[in-house]
Protein backbone atom coordinates (compact mmCIF):
# COMPACT_ATOMS: atom_id res chain seq x y z
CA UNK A 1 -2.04 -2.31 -10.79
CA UNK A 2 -1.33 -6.26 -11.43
CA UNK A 3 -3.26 -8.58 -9.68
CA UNK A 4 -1.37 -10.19 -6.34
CA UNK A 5 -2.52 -13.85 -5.89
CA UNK A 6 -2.73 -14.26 -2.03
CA UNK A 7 -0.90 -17.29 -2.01
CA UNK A 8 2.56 -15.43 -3.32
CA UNK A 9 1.92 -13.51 0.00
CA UNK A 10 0.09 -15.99 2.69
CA UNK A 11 1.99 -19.79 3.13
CA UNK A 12 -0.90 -22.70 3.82
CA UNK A 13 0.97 -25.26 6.50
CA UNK A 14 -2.32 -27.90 6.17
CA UNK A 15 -1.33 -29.37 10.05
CA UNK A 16 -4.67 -30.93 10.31
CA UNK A 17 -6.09 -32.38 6.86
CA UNK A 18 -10.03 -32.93 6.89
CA UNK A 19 -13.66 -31.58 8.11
CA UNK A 20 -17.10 -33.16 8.53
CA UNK A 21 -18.82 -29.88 7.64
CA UNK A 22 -19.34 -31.36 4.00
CA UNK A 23 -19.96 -27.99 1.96
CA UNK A 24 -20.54 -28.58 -1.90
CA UNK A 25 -18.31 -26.36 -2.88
CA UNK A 26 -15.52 -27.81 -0.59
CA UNK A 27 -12.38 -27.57 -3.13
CA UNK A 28 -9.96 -29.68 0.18
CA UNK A 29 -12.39 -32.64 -0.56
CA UNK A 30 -12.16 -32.92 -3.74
CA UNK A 31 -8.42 -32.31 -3.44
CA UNK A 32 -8.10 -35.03 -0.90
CA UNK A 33 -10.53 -36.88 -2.79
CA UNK A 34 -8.01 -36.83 -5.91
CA UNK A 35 -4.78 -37.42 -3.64
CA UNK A 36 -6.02 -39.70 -1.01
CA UNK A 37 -4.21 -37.63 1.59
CA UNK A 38 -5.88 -39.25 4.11
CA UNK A 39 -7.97 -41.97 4.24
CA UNK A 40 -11.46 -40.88 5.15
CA UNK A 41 -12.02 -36.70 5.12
CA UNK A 42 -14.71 -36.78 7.29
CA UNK A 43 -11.92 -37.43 10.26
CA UNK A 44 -9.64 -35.08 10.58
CA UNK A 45 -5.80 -36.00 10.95
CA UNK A 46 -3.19 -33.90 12.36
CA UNK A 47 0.23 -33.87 11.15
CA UNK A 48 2.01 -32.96 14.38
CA UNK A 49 5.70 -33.29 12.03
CA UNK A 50 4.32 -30.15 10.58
CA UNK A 51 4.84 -28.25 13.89
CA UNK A 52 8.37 -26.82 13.17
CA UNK A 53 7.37 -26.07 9.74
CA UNK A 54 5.58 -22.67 11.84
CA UNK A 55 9.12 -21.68 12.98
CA UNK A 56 9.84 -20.55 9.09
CA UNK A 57 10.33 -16.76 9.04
CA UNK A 58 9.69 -16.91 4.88
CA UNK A 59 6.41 -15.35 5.00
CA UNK A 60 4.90 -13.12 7.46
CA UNK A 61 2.24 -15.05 8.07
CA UNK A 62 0.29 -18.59 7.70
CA UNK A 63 -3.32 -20.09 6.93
CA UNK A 64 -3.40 -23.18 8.85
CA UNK A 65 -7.14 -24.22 8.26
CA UNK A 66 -6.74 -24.26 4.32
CA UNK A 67 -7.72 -28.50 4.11
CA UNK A 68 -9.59 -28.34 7.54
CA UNK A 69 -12.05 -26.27 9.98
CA UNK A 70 -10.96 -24.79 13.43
CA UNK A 71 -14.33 -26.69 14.93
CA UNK A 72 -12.41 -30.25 13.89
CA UNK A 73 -9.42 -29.63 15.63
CA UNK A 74 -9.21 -31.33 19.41
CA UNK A 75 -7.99 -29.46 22.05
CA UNK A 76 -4.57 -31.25 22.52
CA UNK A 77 -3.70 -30.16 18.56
CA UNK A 78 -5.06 -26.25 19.27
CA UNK A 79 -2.76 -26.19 22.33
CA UNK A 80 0.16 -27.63 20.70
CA UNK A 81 -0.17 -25.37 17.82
CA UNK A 82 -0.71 -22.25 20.09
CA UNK A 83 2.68 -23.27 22.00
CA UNK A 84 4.68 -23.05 19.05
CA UNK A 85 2.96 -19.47 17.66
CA UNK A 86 3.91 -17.96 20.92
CA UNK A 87 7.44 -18.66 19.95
CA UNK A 88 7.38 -16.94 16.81
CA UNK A 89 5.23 -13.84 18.19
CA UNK A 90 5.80 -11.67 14.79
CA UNK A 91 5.00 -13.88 12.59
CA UNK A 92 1.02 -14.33 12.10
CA UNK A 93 -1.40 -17.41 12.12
CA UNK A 94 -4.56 -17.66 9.99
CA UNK A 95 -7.73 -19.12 11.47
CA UNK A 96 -11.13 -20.12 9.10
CA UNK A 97 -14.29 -21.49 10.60
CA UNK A 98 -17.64 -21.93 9.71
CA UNK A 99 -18.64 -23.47 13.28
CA UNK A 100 -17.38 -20.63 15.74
CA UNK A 101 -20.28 -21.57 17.30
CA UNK A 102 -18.69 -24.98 18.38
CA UNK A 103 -15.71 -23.46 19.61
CA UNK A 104 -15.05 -21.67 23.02
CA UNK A 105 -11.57 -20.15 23.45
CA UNK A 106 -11.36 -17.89 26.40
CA UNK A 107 -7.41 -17.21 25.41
CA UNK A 108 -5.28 -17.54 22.20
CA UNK A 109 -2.19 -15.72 21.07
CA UNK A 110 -1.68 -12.35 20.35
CA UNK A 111 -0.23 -13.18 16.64
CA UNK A 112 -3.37 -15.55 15.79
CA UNK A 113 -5.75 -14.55 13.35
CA UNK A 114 -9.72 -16.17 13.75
CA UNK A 115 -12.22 -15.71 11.18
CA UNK A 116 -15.35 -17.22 9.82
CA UNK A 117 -16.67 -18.24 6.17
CA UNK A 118 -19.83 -15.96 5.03
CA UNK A 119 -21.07 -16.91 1.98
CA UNK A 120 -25.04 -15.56 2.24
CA UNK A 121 -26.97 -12.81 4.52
CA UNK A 122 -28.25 -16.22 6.95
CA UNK A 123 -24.61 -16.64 7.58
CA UNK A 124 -23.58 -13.59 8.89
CA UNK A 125 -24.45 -14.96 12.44
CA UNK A 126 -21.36 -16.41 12.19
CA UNK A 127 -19.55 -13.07 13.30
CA UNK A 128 -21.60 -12.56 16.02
CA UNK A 129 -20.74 -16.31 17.31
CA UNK A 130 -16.91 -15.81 16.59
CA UNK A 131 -16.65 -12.66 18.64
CA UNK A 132 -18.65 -14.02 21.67
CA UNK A 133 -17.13 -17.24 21.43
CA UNK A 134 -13.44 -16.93 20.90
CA UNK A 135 -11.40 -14.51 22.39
CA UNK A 136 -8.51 -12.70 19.91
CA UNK A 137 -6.68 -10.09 19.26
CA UNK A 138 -7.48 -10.01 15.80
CA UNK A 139 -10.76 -11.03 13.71
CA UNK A 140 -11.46 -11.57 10.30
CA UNK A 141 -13.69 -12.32 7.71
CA UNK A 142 -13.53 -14.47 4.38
CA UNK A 143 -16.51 -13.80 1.83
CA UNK A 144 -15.89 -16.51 -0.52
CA UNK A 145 -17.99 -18.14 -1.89
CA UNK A 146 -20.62 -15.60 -2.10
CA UNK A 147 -23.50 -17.01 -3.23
CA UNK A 148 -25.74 -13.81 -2.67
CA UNK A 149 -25.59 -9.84 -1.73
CA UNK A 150 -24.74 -9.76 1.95
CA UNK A 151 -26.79 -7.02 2.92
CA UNK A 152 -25.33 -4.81 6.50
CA UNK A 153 -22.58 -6.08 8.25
CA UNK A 154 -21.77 -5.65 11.74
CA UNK A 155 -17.56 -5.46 11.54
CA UNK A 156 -16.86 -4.33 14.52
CA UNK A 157 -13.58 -5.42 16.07
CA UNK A 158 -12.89 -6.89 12.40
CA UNK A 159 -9.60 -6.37 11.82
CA UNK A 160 -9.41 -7.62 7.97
CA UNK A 161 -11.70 -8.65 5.16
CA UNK A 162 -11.12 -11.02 2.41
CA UNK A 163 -13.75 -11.27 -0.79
CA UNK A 164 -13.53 -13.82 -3.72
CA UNK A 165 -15.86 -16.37 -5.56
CA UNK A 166 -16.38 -19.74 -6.35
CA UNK A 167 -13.89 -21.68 -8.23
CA UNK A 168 -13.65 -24.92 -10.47
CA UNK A 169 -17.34 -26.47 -12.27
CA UNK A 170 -19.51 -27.48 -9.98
CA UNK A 171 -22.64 -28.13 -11.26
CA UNK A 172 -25.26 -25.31 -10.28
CA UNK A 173 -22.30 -23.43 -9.67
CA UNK A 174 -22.75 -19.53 -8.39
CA UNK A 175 -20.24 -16.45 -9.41
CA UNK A 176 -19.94 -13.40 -7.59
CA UNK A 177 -21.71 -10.19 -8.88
CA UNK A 178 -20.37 -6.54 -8.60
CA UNK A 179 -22.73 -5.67 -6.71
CA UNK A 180 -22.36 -7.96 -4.01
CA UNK A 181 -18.30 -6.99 -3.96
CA UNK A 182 -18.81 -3.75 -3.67
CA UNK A 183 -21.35 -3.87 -1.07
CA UNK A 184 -18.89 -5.66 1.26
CA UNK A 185 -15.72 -3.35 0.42
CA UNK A 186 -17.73 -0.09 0.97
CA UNK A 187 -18.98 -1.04 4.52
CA UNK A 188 -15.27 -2.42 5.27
CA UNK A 189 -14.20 1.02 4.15
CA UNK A 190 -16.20 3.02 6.11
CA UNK A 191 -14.24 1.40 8.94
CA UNK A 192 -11.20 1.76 7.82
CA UNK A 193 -10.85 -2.28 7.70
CA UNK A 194 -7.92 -3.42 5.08
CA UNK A 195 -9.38 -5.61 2.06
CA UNK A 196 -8.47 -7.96 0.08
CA UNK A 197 -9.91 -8.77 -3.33
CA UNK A 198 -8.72 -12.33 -4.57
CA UNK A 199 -7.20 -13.02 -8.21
CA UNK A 200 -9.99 -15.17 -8.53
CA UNK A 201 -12.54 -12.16 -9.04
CA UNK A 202 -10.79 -11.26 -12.24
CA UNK A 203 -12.89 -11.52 -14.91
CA UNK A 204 -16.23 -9.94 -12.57
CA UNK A 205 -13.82 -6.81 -11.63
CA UNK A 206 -11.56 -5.06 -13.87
CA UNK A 207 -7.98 -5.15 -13.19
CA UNK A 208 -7.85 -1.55 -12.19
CA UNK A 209 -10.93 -1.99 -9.98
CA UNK A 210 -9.11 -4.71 -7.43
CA UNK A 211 -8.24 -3.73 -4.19
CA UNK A 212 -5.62 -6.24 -2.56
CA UNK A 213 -4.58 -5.17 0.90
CA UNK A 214 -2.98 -6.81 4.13
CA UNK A 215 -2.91 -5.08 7.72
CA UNK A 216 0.07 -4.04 8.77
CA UNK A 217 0.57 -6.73 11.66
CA UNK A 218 1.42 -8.86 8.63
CA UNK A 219 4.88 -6.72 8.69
CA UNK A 220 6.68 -7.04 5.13
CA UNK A 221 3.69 -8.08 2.87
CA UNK A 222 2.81 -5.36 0.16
C-alpha cells in the first residue's frame, strides 16, 4: 500500500491559535514561536473571520484544535463554532484535548468529533474524563506522542483511533516502539474501532505493515 499522510485527507482551520498547557513536545509553539502568529501563546486568540472558512465542502471533515486545546476555548467561541457545524451537518469537526477534565458539555453536534491526547498509561484517565464530561456522538483518541506502552484500554464508545510519534529534535526526544503500536491497534481491533497509523511512523513500521483508516461518517475519504 503507499502511505496516506492525514493531512491530504483531514483540513486544519486553526480558529483559535494558542494553549497554556505548555507540553515540551508542543510542535504549535514552536510554530507560533517561529511565525509570531500571535503575540503571546499562552492566550489563546480566536479568529472569528475563520468561521465561514467551515462552510467549505472540500474535505469531509476538519481538525479545528491543531494550534490550540478545546479547554482554552471560552464559551462564546465553542457556541459560535457549534452554530456554524450545525449548518454543514455532513461534513465533520475534529476535537483534541488534553484537559477534558476542564470541560463540561452537556450537548454538542451530531457531526463533532471530541477526543483526548494519550501519550503514557497515567494518561489514559483522560478517556474516562472525556466520556463523563462531554457529551458526543462520536469519541476519539490520538496516541501521539507515545512516550511508553499503554498497557489496557477501556474504548468503549470510541469511535476512532489515531497512533503516531514524536516529530522534529527535541532534546531527550522519545520514538515510538512496535510494540507499543501494536498494542494499541490490536485492542482497537478487537472492537472493531477504525485506525489510523500516521506517515510519521514510517521508518518504526514497514510500509506494508501501516494501517490508515477513517470511519465512514467521514463520507468520501479513502
Amino acid at each position: 500500500m503507499s502511505v496516506k499522510c492525514i493531512k491530504d485527507y483531514i483540513k486544519n482551520i486553526n480558529i483559535v491559535i494558542g494553549c497554556n498547557i505548555g507540553c515540551s513536545y508542543c510542535y504549535a509553539r514552536m510554530n507560533n514561536n517561529r511565525f509570531h502568529t500571535i503575540d503571546d501563546f499562552n492566550n489563546p486568540v480566536f479568529f472569528e473571520n475563520k468561521l465561514k472558512m467551515l462552510d467549505n465542502k472540500k474535505y469531509g471533515a476538519y481538525l479545528l484544535t491543531g494550534q490550540s486545546d478545546l479547554s482554552g476555548w471560552t464559551e462564546e467561541w465553542k457556541n459560535k463554532v457549534f452554530s456554524k457545524m450545525k449548518e454543514n451537518k455532513y461534513t465533520q469537526y475534529i476535537f483534541l484535548t488534553k484537559k477534558p477534565e476542564n470541560i463540561k458539555l452537556k450537548e454538542t453536534p451530531d457531526n463533532g468529533w471530541f477526543g483526548v491526547t494519550v501519550t503514557s498509561s497515567k494518561e489514559k484517565t483522560r478517556i474516562d474524563y472525556l466520556r463523563n464530561n462531554i457529551k458526543s456522538k462520536n469519541y476519539h483518541i490520538t496516541f501521539e506522542p507515545i512516550f511508553e506502552d499503554v498497557g489496557k484500554l477501556d474504548l468503549t464508545d470510541i469511535s476512532w483511533i489515531v497512533i503516531g510519534t514524536e516529530t522534529g529534535n527535541r532534546k531527550g526526544k522519545i520514538p515510538s516502539e512496535r510494540e507499543w503500536i501494536f498494542n494499541i491497534y490490536n485492542q482497537a481491533k478487537e472492537k472493531n474501532i477504525p485506525v489510523f497509523m500516521k506517515e510519521d511512523l514510517i521508518g518504526i513500521l514497514n510500509e506494508d505493515e501501516f494501517v490508515q483508516e477513517f470511519p465512514k461518517e467521514f463520507g468520501g475519504i479513502k
